[in-house]
Protein backbone atom coordinates (compact mmCIF):
# COMPACT_ATOMS: atom_id res chain seq x y z
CA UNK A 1 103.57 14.18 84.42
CA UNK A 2 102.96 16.53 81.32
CA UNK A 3 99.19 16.26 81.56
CA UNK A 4 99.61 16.79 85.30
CA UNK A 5 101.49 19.78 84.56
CA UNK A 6 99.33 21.10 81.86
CA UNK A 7 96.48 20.62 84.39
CA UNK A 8 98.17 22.52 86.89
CA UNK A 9 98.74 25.27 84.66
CA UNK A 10 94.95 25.79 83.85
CA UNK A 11 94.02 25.64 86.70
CA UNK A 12 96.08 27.48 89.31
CA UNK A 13 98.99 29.18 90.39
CA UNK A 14 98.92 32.15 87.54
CA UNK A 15 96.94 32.82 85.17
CA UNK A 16 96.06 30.58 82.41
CA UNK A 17 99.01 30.58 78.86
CA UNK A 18 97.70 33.55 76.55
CA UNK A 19 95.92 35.58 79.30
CA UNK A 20 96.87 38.31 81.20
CA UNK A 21 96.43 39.06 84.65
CA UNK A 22 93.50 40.63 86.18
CA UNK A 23 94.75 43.26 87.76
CA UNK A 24 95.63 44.81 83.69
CA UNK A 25 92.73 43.93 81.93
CA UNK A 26 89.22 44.89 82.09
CA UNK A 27 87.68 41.90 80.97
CA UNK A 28 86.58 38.92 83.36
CA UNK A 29 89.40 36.14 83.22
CA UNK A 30 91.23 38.23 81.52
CA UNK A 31 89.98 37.80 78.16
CA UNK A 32 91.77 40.27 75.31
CA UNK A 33 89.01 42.01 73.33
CA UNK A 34 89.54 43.23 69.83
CA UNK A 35 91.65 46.00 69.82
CA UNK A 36 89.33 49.12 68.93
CA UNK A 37 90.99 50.45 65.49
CA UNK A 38 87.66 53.36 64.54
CA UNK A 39 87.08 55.11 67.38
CA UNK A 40 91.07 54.78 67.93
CA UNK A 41 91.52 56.93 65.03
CA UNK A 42 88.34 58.80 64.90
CA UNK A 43 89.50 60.17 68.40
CA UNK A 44 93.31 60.89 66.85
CA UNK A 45 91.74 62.88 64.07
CA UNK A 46 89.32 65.16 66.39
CA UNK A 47 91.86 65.49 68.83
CA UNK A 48 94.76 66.53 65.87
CA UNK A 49 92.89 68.79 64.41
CA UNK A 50 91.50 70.18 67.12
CA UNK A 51 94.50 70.98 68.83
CA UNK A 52 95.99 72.63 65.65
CA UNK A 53 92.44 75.11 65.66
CA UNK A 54 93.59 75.83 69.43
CA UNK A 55 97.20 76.57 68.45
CA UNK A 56 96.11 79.71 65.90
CA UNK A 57 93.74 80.58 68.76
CA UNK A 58 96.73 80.33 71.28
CA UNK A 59 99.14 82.35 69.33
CA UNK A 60 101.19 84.27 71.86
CA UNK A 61 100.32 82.69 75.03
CA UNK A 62 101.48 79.11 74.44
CA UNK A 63 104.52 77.37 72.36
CA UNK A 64 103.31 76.47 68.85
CA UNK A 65 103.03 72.98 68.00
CA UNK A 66 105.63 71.09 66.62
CA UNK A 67 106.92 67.66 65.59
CA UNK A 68 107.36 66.31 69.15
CA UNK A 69 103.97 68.09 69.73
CA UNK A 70 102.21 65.95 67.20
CA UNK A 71 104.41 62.83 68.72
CA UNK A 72 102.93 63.77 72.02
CA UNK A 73 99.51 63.45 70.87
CA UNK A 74 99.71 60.63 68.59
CA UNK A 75 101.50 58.64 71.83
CA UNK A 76 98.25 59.96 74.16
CA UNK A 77 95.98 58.42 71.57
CA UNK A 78 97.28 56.03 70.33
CA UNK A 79 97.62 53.91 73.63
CA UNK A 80 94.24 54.18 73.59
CA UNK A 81 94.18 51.35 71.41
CA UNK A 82 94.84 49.12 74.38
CA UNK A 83 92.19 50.41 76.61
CA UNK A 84 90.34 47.21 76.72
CA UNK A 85 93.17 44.75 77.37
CA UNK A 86 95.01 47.23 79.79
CA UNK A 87 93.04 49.42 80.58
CA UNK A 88 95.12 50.54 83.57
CA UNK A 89 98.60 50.98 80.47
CA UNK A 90 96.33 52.64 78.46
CA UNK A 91 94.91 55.90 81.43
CA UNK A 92 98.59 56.27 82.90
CA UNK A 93 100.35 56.28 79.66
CA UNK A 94 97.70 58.74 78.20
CA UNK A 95 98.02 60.54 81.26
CA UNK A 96 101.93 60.91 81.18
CA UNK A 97 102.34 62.09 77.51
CA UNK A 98 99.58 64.73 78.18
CA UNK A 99 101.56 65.33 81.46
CA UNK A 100 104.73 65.89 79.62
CA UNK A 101 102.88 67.83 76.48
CA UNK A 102 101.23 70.74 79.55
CA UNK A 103 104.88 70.52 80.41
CA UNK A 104 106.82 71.42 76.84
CA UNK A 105 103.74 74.60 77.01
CA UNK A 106 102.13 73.72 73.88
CA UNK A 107 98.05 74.81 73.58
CA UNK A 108 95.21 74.05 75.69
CA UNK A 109 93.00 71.89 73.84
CA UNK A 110 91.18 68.68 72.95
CA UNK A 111 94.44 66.56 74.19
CA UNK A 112 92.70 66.27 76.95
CA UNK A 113 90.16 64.14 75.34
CA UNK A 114 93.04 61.13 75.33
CA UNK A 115 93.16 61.65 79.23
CA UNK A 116 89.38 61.45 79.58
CA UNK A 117 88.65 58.70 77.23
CA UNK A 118 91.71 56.39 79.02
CA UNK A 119 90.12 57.32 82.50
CA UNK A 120 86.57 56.48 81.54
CA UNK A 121 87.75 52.54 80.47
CA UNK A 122 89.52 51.79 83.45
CA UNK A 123 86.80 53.30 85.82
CA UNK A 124 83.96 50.57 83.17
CA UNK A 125 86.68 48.15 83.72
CA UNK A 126 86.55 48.37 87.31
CA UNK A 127 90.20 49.70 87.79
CA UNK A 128 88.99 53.12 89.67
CA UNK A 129 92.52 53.64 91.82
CA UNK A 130 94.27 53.79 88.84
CA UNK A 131 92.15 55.66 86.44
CA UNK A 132 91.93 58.61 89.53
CA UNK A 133 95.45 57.94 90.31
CA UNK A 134 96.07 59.06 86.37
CA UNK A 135 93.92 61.91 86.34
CA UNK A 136 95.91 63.14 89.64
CA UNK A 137 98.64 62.91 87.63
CA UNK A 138 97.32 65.22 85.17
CA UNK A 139 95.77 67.58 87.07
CA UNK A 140 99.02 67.95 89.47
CA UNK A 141 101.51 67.95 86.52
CA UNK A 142 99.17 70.79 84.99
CA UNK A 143 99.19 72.98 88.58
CA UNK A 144 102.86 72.40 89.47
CA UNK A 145 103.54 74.13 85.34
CA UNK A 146 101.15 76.38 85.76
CA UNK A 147 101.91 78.17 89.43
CA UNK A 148 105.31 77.14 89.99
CA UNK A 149 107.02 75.91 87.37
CA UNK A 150 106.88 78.12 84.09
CA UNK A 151 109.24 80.11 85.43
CA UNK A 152 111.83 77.31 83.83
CA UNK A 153 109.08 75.98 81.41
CA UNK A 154 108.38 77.36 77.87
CA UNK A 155 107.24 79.62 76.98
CA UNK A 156 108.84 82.63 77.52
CA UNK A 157 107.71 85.59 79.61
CA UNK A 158 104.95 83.02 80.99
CA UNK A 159 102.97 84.06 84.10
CA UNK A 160 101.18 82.16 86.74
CA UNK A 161 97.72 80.71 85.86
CA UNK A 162 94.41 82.01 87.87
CA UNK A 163 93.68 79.73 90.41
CA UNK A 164 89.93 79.19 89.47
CA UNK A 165 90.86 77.87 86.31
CA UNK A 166 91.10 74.42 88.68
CA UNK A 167 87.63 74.71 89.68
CA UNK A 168 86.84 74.24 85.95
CA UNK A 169 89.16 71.30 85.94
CA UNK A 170 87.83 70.14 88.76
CA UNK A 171 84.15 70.29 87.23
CA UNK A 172 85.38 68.77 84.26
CA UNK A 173 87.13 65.94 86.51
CA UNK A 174 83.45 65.13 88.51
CA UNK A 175 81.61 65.33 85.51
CA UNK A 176 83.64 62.40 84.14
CA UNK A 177 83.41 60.30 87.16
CA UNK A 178 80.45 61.02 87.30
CA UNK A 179 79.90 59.46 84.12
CA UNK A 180 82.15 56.53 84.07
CA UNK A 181 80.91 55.36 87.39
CA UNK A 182 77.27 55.41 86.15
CA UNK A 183 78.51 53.42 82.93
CA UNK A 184 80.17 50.98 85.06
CA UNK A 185 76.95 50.43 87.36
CA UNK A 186 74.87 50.13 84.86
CA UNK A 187 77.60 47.08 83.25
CA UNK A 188 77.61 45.85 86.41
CA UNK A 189 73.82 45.32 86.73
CA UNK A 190 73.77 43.92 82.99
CA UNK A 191 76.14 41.42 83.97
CA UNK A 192 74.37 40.30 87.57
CA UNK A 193 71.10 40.13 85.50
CA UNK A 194 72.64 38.31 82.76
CA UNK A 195 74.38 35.69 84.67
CA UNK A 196 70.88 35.69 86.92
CA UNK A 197 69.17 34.47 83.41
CA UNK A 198 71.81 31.72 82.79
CA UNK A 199 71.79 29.98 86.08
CA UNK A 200 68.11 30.15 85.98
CA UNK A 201 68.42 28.53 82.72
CA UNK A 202 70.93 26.00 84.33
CA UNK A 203 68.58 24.95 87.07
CA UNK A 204 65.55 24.52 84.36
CA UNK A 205 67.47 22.75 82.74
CA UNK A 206 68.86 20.59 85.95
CA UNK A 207 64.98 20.30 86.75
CA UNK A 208 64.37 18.68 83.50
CA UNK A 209 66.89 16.05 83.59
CA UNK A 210 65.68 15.14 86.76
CA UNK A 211 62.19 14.92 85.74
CA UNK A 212 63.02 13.01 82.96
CA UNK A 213 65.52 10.56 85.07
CA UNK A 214 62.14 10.01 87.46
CA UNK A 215 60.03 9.55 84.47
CA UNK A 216 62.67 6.54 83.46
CA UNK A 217 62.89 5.21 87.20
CA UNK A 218 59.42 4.96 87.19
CA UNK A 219 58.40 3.33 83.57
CA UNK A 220 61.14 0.94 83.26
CA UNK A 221 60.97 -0.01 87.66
CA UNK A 222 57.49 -1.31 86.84
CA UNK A 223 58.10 -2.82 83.66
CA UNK A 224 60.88 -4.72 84.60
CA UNK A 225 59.82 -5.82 87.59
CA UNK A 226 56.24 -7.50 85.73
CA UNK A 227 58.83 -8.88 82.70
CA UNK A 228 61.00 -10.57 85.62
CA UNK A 229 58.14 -12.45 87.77
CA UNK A 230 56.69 -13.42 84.37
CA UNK A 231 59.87 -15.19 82.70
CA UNK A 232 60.09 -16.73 85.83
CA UNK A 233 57.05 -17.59 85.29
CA UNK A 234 57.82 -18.51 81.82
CA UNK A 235 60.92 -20.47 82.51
CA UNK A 236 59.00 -22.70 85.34
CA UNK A 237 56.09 -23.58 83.48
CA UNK A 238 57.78 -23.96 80.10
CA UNK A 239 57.81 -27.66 80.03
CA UNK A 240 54.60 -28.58 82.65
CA UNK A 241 52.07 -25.91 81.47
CA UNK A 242 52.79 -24.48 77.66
CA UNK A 243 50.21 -22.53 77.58
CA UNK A 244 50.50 -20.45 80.91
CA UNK A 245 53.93 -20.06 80.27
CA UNK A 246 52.69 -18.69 76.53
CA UNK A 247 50.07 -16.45 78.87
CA UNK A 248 53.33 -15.14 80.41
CA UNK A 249 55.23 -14.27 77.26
CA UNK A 250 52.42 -12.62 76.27
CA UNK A 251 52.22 -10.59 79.67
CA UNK A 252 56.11 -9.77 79.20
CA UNK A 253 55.36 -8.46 75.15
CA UNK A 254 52.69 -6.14 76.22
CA UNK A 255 54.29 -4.56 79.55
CA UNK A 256 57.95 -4.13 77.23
CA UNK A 257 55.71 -2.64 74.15
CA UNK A 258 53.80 -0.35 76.68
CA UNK A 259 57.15 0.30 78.47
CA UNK A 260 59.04 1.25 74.80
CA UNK A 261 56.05 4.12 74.41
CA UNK A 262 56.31 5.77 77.27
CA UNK A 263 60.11 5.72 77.51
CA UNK A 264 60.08 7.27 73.47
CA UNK A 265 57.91 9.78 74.87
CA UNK A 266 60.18 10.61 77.24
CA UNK A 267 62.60 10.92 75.15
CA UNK A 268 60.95 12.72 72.35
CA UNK A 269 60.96 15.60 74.50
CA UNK A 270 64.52 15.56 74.86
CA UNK A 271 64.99 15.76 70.46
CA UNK A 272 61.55 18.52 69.91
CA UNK A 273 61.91 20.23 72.71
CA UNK A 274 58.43 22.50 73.66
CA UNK A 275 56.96 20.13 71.38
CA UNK A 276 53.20 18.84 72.71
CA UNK A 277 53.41 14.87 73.43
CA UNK A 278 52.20 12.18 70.76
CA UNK A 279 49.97 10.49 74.05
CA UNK A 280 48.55 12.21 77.08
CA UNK A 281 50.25 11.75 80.36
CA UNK A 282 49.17 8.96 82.02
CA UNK A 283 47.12 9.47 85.57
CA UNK A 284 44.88 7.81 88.10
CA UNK A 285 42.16 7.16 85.25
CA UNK A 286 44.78 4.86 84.49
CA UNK A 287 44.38 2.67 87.40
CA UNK A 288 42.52 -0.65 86.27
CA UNK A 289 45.89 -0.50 83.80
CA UNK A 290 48.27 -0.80 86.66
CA UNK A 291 45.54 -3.29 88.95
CA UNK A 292 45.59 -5.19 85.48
CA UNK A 293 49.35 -5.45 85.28
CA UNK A 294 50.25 -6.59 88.69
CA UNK A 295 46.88 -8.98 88.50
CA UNK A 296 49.59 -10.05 85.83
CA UNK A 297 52.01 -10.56 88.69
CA UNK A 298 49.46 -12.57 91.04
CA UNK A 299 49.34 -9.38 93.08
CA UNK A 300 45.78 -8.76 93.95
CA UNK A 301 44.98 -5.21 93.97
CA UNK A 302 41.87 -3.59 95.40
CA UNK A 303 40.95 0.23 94.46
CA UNK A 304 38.88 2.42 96.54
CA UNK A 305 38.08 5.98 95.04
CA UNK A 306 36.04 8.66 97.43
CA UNK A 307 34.64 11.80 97.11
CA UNK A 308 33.70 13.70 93.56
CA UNK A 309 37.11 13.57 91.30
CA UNK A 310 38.13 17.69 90.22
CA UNK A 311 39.23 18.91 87.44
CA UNK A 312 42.99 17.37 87.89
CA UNK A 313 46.27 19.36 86.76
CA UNK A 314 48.29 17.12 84.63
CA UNK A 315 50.94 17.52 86.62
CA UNK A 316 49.17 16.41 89.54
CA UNK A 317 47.65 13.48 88.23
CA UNK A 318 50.66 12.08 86.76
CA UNK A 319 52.40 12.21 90.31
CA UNK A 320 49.57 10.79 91.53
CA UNK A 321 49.68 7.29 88.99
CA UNK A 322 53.46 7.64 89.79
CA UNK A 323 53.55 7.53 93.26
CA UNK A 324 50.53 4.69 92.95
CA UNK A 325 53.04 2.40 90.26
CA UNK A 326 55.97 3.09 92.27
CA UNK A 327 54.11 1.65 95.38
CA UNK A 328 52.72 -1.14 94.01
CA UNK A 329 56.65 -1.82 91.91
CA UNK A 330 58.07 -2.08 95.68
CA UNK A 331 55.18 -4.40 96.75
CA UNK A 332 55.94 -7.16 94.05
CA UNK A 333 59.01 -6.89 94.17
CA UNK A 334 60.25 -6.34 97.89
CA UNK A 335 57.28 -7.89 100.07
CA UNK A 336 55.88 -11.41 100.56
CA UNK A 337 52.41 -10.19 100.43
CA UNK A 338 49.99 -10.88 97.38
CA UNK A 339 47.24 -8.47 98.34
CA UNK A 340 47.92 -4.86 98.32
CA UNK A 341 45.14 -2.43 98.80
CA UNK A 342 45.13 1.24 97.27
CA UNK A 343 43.04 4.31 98.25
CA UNK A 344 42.30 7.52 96.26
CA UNK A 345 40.12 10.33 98.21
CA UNK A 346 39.30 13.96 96.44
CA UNK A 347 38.65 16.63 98.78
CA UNK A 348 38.53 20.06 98.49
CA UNK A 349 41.81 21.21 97.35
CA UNK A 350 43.56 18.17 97.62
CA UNK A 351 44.15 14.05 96.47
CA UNK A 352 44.82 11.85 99.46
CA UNK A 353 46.45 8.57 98.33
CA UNK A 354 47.33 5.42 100.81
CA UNK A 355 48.87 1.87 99.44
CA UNK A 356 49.11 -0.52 102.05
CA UNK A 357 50.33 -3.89 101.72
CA UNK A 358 50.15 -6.91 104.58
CA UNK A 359 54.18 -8.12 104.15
CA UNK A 360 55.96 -9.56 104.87
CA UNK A 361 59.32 -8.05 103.58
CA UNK A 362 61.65 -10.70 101.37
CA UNK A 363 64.51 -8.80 101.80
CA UNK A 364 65.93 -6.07 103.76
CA UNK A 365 64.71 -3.22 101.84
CA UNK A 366 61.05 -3.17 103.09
CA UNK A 367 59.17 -1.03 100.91
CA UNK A 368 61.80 -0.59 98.58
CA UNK A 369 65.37 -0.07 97.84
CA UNK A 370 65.43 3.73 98.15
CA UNK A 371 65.42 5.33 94.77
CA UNK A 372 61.95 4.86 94.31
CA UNK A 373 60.75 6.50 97.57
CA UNK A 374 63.14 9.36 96.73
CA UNK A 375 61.22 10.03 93.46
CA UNK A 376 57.98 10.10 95.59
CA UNK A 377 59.19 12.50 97.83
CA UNK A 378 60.55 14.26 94.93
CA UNK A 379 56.96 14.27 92.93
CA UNK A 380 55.01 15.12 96.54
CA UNK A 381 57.42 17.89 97.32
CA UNK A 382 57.29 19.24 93.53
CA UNK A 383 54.02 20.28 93.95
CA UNK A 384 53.68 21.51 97.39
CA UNK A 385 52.46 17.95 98.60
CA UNK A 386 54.03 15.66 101.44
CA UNK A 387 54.69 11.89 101.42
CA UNK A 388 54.90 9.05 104.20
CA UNK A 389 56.23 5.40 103.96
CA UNK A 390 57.24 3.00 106.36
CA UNK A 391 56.41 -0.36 107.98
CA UNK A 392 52.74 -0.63 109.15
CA UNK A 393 52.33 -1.34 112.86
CA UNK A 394 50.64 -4.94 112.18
CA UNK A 395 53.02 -5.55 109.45
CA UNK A 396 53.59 -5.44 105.94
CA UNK A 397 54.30 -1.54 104.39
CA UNK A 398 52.33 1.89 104.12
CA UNK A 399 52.55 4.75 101.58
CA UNK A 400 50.79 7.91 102.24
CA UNK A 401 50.50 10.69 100.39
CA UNK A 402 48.69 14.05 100.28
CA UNK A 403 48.85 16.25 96.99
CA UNK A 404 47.43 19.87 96.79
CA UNK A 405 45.16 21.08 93.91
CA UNK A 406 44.93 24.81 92.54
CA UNK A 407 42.37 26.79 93.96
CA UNK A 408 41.23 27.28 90.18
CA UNK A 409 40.22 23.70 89.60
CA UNK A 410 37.41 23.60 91.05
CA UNK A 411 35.14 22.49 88.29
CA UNK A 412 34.05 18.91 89.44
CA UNK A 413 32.37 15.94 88.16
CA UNK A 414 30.32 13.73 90.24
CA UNK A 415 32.17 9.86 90.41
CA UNK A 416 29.99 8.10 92.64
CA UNK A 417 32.63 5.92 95.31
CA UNK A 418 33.03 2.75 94.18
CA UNK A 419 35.16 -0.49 95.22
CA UNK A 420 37.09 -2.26 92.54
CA UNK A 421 38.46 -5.69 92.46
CA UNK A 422 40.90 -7.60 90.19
CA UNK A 423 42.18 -11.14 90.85
């Protein structure tokens, strides 16, 4: 019950223990910044002094200032401090001791300054009602003194303000929207771009892991699959025929060894990240390999190449031996057929493949169990290419597949066609 409870508290109905609520802060989640101490004080000095220059230049007009002057102003700045946790605390209670400082008649001057600066972090902070809901405050406690009021307001013998004075504070009053709401775009877009990079970032790196996870499939599905038929190999022809079944340990040392490389490549990139691989990536000039290993098998594999092979992207040719091991993994392992027959044709622009095997099925996944024909797709799609598998109309199972090339690789080298044939 007490981790359910602690759950539920993290996650819903009010915000999280030692947070507070949106709707006062200015930070996302409600995350308290540091409080900001300098330009706390810096703006409590200019702002002090300054209003004690306005008082001598104020001398008859306006009340001089006095202790609860000086209270008034240290109370409008010094909320301040809390601008970035409440922002919205901070503008109204800037804008109510400023409100009550107009009121007592005390100087014009850089008090104002507390108003402006409270305003401006609540618009940033996104709290706009409330920051022009405190400067309405001001500006109507400041026209209710200064044309109806000071009759009953210090100081004495006052007389009613000139009405365009308000079209300065109303200048004033744009300008510093005007500023605040460009400041709080601009955030705005910083953040959007910002979170733009990370979930970029987020899907590179989700495209990585699934890379590497097909990489994985792909090595240890083919590896495995030659180590099983040869231990049972092995294990039949132990006592009968030593040295076949010493032919198949053999078979099973070299496909694990070849299987431990390529899956410590794979890996490697995961601990040197950007790092260039100890061995090239394998591709189709790595056929005989494969026609070799599932000779291994008793799977007899006939290659037909056609057409002048290009200049092949990596990354093409190492879907293209991928999609050709993955095939001919699903043949030994899911059909009853011991011929398979694979064809590679370069045209212009593109690599046809086609892996076609007689059947029939030993089990019910024809053609494969389904994670291997999803990493096909996968690889096909990746670059652009499409992908089609499924029963062949007089039996047994079909992959074709048709991968595009960059129109840049067009450098070629002649490779007459030729017909290969492994036992």
């Amino acid at each position: 019950m007490a981790a359910m409870e602690e759950h539920r508290a993290g996650s819903g109905g009010g915000p999280p223990r030692g947070r507070s609520p949106r709707w006062l802060t200015g930070v996302p989640g409600g995350r308290a910044a540091r409080l900001p101490w300098a330009s706390t004080v810096l703006l409590g000095a200019v702002v002090m002094a300054g209003s004690a220059v306005a008082a001598r230049g104020q001398p008859q007009d306006r009340v001089p200032l006095d202790l609860f002057a000086r209270l008034l102003i240290l109370l409008a700045v010094g909320v301040l401090l809390f601008r970035h946790r409440h922002p919205v605390v901070a503008a109204f209670g800037s804008a109510v001791a400023v409100t009550v400082y107009l009121a007592g008649g005390y100087p014009y001057g850089p008090v104002f300054l507390a108003v402006a600066v409270g305003c401006f972090g609540a618009v940033v902070a996104g709290h706009r009602r409330a920051a022009w809901s405190a400067v309405a405050l001001v500006w109507l406690g400041h026209a209710l003194v200064a044309h109806w009021l000071y009759r009953w307001l210090p100081p004495q013998g006052d007389r009613s303000a000139d009405w365009g004075q308000e079209l300065g504070v109303a200048a004033w009053v744009l300008a510093l929207a005007a500023a605040a709401e460009f400041v709080r775009v601009r955030r705005e877009q910083w953040a959007d771009r910002r979170a733009e990079r990370e979930a970029a970032e987020r899907r590179r790196a989700d495209e990585e892991r699934l890379r590497m996870a097909r990489e994985l499939h792909d090595v240890l599905a083919h590896s495995i699959s030659v180590i099983n038929v040869q231990s049972s190999v092995g294990l039949a022809l132990l006592d009968s025929d030593p040295e076949q079944a010493r032919a198949a340990l053999t078979t099973i040392k070299a496909a694990s060894k070849e299987a431990l490389g390529e899956v410590r490549q794979v890996l490697d990139t995961l601990r040197t990240p950007g790092d260039a691989p100890r061995a090239p990536a394998p591709g189709l000039d790595r056929l005989p390999e494969l026609v070799e290993q599932a000779a291994s098998t008793g799977l007899t594999v006939t290659v037909e190449t056609h057409g002048a092979r290009p200049a092949v992207p990596p990354g093409a040719d190492l879907a293209a031996f991928r999609i050709v091991q993955e095939a001919l993994t699903n043949v030994v392992r899911h059909s009853g057929s011991r011929t398979a027959r694979v064809r590679v044709g370069y045209r212009p622009g593109r690599i046809r493949l086609g892996i076609d095997d007689e059947g029939p099925a030993t089990g019910t996944d024809a053609g494969g169990s389904g994670n291997g024909l999803a990493g096909m797709r996968e690889r096909a799609a990746g670059l652009g290419g499409t992908i089609e598998a499924g029963p062949r109309p007089g039996g047994g199972f079909r992959v074709r597949a048709e991968l595009p090339l960059p129109p840049g690789g067009s450098g070629t080298f002649a490779r007459a066609a030729h017909k290969e044939e492994r036992p």
